[in-house]
Structures are given as structure tokens and as C-alpha cells.
Protein backbone atom coordinates (compact mmCIF):
# COMPACT_ATOMS: atom_id res chain seq x y z
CA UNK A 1 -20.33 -18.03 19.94
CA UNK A 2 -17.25 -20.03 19.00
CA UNK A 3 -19.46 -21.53 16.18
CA UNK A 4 -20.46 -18.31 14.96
CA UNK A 5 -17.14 -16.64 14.77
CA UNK A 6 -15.95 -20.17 12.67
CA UNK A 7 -18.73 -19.54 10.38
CA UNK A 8 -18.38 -15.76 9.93
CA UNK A 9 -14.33 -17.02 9.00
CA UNK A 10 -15.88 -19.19 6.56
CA UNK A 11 -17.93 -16.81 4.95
CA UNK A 12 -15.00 -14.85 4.61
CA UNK A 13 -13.26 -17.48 3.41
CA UNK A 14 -15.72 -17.92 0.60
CA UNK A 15 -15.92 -14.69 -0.83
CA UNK A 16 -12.32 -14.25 -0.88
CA UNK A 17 -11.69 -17.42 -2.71
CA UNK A 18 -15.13 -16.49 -5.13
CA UNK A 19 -13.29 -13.72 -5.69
CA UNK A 20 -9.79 -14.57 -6.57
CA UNK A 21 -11.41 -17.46 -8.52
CA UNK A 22 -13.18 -15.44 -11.04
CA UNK A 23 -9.97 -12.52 -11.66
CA UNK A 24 -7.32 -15.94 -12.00
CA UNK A 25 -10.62 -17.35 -14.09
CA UNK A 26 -10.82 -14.33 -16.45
CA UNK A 27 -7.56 -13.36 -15.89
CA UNK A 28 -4.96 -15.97 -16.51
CA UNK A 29 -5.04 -17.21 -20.34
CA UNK A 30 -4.27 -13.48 -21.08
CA UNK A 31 -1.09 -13.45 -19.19
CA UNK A 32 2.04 -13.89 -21.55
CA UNK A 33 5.20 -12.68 -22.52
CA UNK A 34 3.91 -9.66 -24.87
CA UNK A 35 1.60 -8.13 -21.91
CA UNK A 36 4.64 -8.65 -19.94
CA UNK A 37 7.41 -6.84 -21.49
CA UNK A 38 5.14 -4.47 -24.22
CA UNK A 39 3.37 -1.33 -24.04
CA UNK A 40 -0.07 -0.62 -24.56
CA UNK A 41 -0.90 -0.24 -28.45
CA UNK A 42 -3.10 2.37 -30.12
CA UNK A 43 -6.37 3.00 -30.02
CA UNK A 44 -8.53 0.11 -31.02
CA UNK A 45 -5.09 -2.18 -31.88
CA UNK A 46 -4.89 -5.54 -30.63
CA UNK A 47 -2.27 -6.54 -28.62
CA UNK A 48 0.60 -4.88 -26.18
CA UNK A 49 0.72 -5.18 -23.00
CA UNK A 50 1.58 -3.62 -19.49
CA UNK A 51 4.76 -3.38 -18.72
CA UNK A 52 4.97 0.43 -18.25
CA UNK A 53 2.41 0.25 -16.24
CA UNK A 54 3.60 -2.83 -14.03
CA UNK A 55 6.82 -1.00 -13.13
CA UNK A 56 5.08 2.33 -12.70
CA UNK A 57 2.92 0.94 -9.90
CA UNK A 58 6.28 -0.49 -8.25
CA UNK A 59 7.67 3.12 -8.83
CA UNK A 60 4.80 4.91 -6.94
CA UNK A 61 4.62 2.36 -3.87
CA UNK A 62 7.97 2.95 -3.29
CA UNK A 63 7.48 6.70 -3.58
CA UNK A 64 4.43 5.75 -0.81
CA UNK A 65 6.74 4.02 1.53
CA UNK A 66 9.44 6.48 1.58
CA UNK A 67 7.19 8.92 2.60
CA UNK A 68 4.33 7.11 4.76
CA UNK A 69 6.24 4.06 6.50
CA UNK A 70 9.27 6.17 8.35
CA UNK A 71 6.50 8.95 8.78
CA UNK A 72 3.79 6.66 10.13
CA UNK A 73 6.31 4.32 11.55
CA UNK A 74 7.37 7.72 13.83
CA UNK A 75 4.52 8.66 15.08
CA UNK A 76 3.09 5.30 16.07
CA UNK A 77 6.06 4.74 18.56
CA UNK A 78 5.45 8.30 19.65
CA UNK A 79 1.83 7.80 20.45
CA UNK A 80 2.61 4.37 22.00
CA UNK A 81 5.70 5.86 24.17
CA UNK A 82 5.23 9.07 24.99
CA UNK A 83 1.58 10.13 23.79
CA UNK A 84 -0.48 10.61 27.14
CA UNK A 85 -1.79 14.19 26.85
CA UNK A 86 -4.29 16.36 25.14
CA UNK A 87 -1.98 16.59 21.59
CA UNK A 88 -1.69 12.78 21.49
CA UNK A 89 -5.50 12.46 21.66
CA UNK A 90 -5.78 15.01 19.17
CA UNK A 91 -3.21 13.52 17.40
CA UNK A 92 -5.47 10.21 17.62
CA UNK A 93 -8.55 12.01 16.67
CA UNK A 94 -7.06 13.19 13.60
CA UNK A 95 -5.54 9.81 12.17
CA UNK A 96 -9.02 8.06 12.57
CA UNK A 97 -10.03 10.70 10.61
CA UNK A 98 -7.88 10.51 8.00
CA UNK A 99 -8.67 7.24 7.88
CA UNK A 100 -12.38 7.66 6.40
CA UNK A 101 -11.27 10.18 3.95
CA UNK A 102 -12.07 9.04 0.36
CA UNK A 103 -9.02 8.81 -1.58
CA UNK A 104 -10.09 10.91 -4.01
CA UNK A 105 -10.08 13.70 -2.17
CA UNK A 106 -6.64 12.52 -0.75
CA UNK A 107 -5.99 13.27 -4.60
CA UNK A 108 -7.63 16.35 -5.25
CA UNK A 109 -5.02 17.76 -2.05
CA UNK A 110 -1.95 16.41 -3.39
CA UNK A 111 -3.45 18.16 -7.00
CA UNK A 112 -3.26 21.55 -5.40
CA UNK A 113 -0.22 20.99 -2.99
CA UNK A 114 2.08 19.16 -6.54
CA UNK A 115 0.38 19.49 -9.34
CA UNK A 116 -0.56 22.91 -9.84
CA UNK A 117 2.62 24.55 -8.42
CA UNK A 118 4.73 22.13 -10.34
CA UNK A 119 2.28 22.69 -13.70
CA UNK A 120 2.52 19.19 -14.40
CA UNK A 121 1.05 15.78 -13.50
CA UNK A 122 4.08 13.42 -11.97
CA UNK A 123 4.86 10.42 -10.45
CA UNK A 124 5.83 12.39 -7.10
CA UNK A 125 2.81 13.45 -6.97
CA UNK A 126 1.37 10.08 -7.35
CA UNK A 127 3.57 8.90 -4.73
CA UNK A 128 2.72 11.25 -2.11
CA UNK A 129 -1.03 11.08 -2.47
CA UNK A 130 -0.45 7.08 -1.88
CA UNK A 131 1.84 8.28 1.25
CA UNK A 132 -0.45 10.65 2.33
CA UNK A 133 -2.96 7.62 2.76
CA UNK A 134 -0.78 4.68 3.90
CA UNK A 135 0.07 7.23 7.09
CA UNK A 136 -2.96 6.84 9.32
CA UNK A 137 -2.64 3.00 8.54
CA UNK A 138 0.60 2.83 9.63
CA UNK A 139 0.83 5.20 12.50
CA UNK A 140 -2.44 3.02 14.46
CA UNK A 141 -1.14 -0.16 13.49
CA UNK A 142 2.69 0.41 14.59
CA UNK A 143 1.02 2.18 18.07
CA UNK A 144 -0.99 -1.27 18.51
CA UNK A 145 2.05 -3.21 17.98
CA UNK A 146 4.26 -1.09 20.38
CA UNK A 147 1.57 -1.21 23.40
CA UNK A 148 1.58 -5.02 22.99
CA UNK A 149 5.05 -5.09 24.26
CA UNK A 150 4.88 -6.51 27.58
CA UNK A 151 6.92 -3.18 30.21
CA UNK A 152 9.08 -6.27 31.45
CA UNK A 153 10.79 -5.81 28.82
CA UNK A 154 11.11 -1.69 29.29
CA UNK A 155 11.90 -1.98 32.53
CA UNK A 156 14.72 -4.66 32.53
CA UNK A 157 16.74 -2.85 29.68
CA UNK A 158 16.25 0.37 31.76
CA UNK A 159 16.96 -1.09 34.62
CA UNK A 160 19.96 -2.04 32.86
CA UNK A 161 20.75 1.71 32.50
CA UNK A 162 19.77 1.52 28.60
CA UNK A 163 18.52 5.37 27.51
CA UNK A 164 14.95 5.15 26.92
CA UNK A 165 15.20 5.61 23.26
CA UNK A 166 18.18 3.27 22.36
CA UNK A 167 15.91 0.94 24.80
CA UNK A 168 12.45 1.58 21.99
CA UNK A 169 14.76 1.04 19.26
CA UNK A 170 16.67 -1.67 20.36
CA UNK A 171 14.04 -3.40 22.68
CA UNK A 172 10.60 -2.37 21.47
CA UNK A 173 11.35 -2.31 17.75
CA UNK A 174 12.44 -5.30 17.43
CA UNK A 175 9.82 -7.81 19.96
CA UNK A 176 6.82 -5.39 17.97
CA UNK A 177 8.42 -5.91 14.43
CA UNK A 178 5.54 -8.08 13.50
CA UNK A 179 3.14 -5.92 14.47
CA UNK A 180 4.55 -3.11 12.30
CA UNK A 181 5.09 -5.59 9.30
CA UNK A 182 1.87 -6.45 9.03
CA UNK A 183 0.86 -2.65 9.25
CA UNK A 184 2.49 -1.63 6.68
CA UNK A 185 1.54 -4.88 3.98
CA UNK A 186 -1.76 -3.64 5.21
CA UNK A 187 -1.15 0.27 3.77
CA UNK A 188 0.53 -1.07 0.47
CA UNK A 189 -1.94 -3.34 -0.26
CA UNK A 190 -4.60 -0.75 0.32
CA UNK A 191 -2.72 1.41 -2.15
CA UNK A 192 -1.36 -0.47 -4.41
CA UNK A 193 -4.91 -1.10 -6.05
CA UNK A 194 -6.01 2.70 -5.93
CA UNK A 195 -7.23 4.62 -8.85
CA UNK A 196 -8.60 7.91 -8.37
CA UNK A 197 -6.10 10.03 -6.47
CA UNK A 198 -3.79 9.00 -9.14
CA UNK A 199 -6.08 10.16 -11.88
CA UNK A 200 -5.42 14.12 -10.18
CA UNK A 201 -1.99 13.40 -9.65
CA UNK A 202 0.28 10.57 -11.43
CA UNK A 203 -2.61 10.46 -14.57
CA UNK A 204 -0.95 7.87 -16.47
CA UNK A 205 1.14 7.45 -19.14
CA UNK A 206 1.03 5.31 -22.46
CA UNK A 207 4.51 5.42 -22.98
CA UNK A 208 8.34 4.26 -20.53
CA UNK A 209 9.10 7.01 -18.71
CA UNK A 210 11.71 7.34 -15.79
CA UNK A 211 11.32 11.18 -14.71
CA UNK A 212 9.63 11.13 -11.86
CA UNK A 213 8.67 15.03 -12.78
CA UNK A 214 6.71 13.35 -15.57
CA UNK A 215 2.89 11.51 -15.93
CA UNK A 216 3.50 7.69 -15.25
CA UNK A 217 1.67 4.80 -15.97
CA UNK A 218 0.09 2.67 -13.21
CA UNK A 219 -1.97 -0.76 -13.12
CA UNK A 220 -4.93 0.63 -11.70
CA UNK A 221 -4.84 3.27 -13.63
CA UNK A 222 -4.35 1.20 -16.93
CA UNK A 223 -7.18 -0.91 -15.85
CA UNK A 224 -9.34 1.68 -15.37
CA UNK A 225 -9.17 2.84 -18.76
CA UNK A 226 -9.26 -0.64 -20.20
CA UNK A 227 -12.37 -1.57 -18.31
CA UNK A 228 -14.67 1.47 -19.56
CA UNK A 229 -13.33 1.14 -23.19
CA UNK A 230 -15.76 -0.54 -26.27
CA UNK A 231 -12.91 -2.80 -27.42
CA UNK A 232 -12.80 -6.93 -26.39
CA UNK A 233 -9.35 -6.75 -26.44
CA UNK A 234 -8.53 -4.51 -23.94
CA UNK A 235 -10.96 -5.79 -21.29
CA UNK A 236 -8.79 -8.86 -21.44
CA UNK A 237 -6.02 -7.03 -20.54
CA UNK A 238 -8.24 -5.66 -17.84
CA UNK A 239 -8.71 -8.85 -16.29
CA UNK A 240 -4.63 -9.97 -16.84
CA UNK A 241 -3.69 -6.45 -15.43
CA UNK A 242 -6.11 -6.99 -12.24
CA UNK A 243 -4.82 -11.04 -12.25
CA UNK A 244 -1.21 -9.51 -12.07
CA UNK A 245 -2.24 -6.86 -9.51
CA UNK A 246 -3.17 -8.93 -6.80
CA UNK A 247 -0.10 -11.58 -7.44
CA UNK A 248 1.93 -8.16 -6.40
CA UNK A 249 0.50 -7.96 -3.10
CA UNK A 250 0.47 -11.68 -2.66
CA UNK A 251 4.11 -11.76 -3.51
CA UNK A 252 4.86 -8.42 -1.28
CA UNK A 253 2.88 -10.29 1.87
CA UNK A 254 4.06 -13.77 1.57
CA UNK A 255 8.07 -12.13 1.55
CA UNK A 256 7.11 -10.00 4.66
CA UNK A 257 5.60 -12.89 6.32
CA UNK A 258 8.73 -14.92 5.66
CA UNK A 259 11.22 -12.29 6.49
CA UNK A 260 9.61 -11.65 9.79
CA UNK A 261 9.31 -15.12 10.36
CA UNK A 262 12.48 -15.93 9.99
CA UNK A 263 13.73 -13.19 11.97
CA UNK A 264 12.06 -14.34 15.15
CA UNK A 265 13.00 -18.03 14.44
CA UNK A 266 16.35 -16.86 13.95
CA UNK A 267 16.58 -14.52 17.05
């Protein structure tokens, strides 16, 4: 058994490194300074780049975790701590759930709930769709995290007389902060690469923009469009946009990993 598990981790292994091989591959000789810092050019003109779009994606993951990770964050440590009757198993029920929904029609809600009240497309409505769909993410992973801290460690700071919730957030917060870390890389990474509940809700943008009332640009979304077009040049930029894509959510984990790392080294 121990064999197989090492060879189904090698398999894994293999695509993952097939596949990160052939985006740096295609990707990486069309990275430079103009895809960097331009915007995309006209129709069927070479050259530009994707710098609107770069920064747009930053924009509407941090629009995501404002609304998802204190949301999701909550009601993990709720489930964990106090969840033990019927709503908590509903509760439960309903973020597996959630869980399976396509995105899309994560998109199509945040369409009628935004979009159509507001009469325009917008990066807040971009945001919250990618909230919307880190939540379930977060909320299991943080209530795994919390139920792996060992009640020794309840007990003895009530014990101590500690309230119960200065004890969770000073106590079980802290011991289960890798847990919840690694949670929520797991919900921005997952979002941070979708396309089609944008496409009802944030539905790009060719141009800077900084009103978050207004269309924005996003990678995937910039991609998208790229990838389905006739001309050479943009599929390039494809590839450099997906290439720069997935160095954002390497970047994003490897600084998590080291922050909490250091934190419990340092405590």
C-alpha cells in the first residue's frame, strides 16, 4: 500500500511538472517589459501587453478575500466550536453544496444580485462572485484546522479562567493558523484562474481603470479572449498571460508558507 500511495504521488508529480513545463515552455520568451507595463493593442495589432489586466486580477482577489476569508474564516470556527445541532449540519450540508456549484452559475447569481440593479458590469461584482466561491473553501478548511487543536489546550486556558472566546482567538487561532493558511491559498488559487463568472460580472476591460463601479480587466479573462482569437500574436500573449498567472499563485503560496513558517519558528 505504501508503494502505491508513492507511486500515485509520483504520478502526480508528473503531470504537474508536464504541465508547468509546457505553459513556462510556450510561455516564457513572450514575457518582457512591453507585456508588462502596456495595454492590449487593437484589433489584429501586434504587440501590448497585460498590465491592466495583471493588476485587475490583484484588484478582484482582494475584493474575494475581503469578503470570503473573514466570512468563511467565521463560520469555520463556529462550526468547529459551537456547531453541534441540527443548523450546524444544515449549515454543513449547504457548504458541500456550494462547493459543486459550477462557477458559472456562481456568476449568473452575482449578475442578478450586482449587475442588473447596479445597470452596469463592475469589478465589485467580480469580486463578490470570486467571494461567493472562496466561502465554502474556507469555512471546511478553517473547521478542519480548528478540530485539530488538541482540548488540552481549551481546557488549560479555561481552566485558567480565560472567556471561551478570547480563549478561540487567542488559543485556537493561533496553534490552527496553518491550517487556515493553507485554506485560504487553497480558495485564491482556485479563483484566481476563473473565467466565466467574471464574464457575467467583472466582463473585462481593454483599457486602466480604477472605479471599481466600472468593467475591469482580468488575466483569465484576457486569456480567454486571446486564446479563441485568429491572430498568432495574441495566442502568445495567451501563453505569457497563463505563464504569469500561475507565478501569482506560486508567489502568493510560497509567502504564506514562509510567513506561517516563520511564525511558528518564531513562537
Amino acid at each position: 500500500m505504501i508503494g502505491l500511495c508513492v507511486a500515485a504521488l509520483g504520478m502526480i508529480i508528473v503531470v504537474l511538472l508536464l504541465v508547468l513545463g509546457y505553459v513556462v515552455n510556450q510561455g516564457a520568451g513572450n514575457i518582457n517589459v512591453a507585456f508588462l507595463t502596456q495595454t492590449p493593442r487593437p484589433v489584429g495589432e501586434a504587440g501590448g501587453g497585460m498590465a491592466n489586466a495583471i493588476v485587475g486580477t490583484l484588484i478582484l482577489v482582494g475584493i474575494a478575500i475581503v469578503i470570503g476569508l473573514p466570512i468563511g474564516v467565521g463560520a469555520g470556527v463556529y462550526l468547529a466550536e459551537y456547531g453541534r445541532g441540527r443548523l450546524a449540519t444544515v449549515v454543513r450540508f449547504v457548504s458541500d453544496v456550494l462547493t459543486g456549484v459550477p462557477s458559472i452559475t456562481i456568476g449568473i447569481f452575482a449578475y442578478g444580485l450586482l449587475v442588473v440593479p447596479l445597470r452596469s458590469f463592475s469589478a465589485i461584482a467580480g469580486g463578490f462572485a470570486l467571494g461567493v466561491i472562496m466561502l465554502p473553501v474556507v469555512a471546511r478548511t478553517t473547521e478542519e484546522a480548528v478540530r485539530l487543536v488538541p482540548d488540552s489546550l481549551r481546557e488549560g486556558a479555561l481552566a485558567l479562567g480565560i472567556p471561551r472566546w478570547k480563549t478561540i482567538v487567542s488559543v485556537v487561532l493561533p496553534t490552527a493558523i496553518g491550517g487556515i493558511v493553507t485554506g485560504a491559498i487553497l480558495a485564491v488559487a482556485r479563483v484566481a484562474g476563473e473565467t466565466a463568472p467574471l464574464l457575467f460580472t467583472a466582463f473585462g476591460n481593454q483599457f486602466w481603470t480604477s472605479n471599481l463601479r466600472q468593467p475591469i480587466a482580468a488575466l483569465s479573462l484576457q486569456i480567454f479572449v486571446y486564446a479563441i482569437s485568429p491572430y498568432d500574436d495574441w495566442h502568445r500573449q495567451a501563453w505569457a498571460g497563463a505563464l504569469i498567472l500561475v507565478g501569482l499563485v506560486l508567489l502568493l503560496s510560497l509567502g504564506a508558507r514562509f510567513a506561517v513558517r516563520r511564525r511558528v519558528l518564531g513562537g
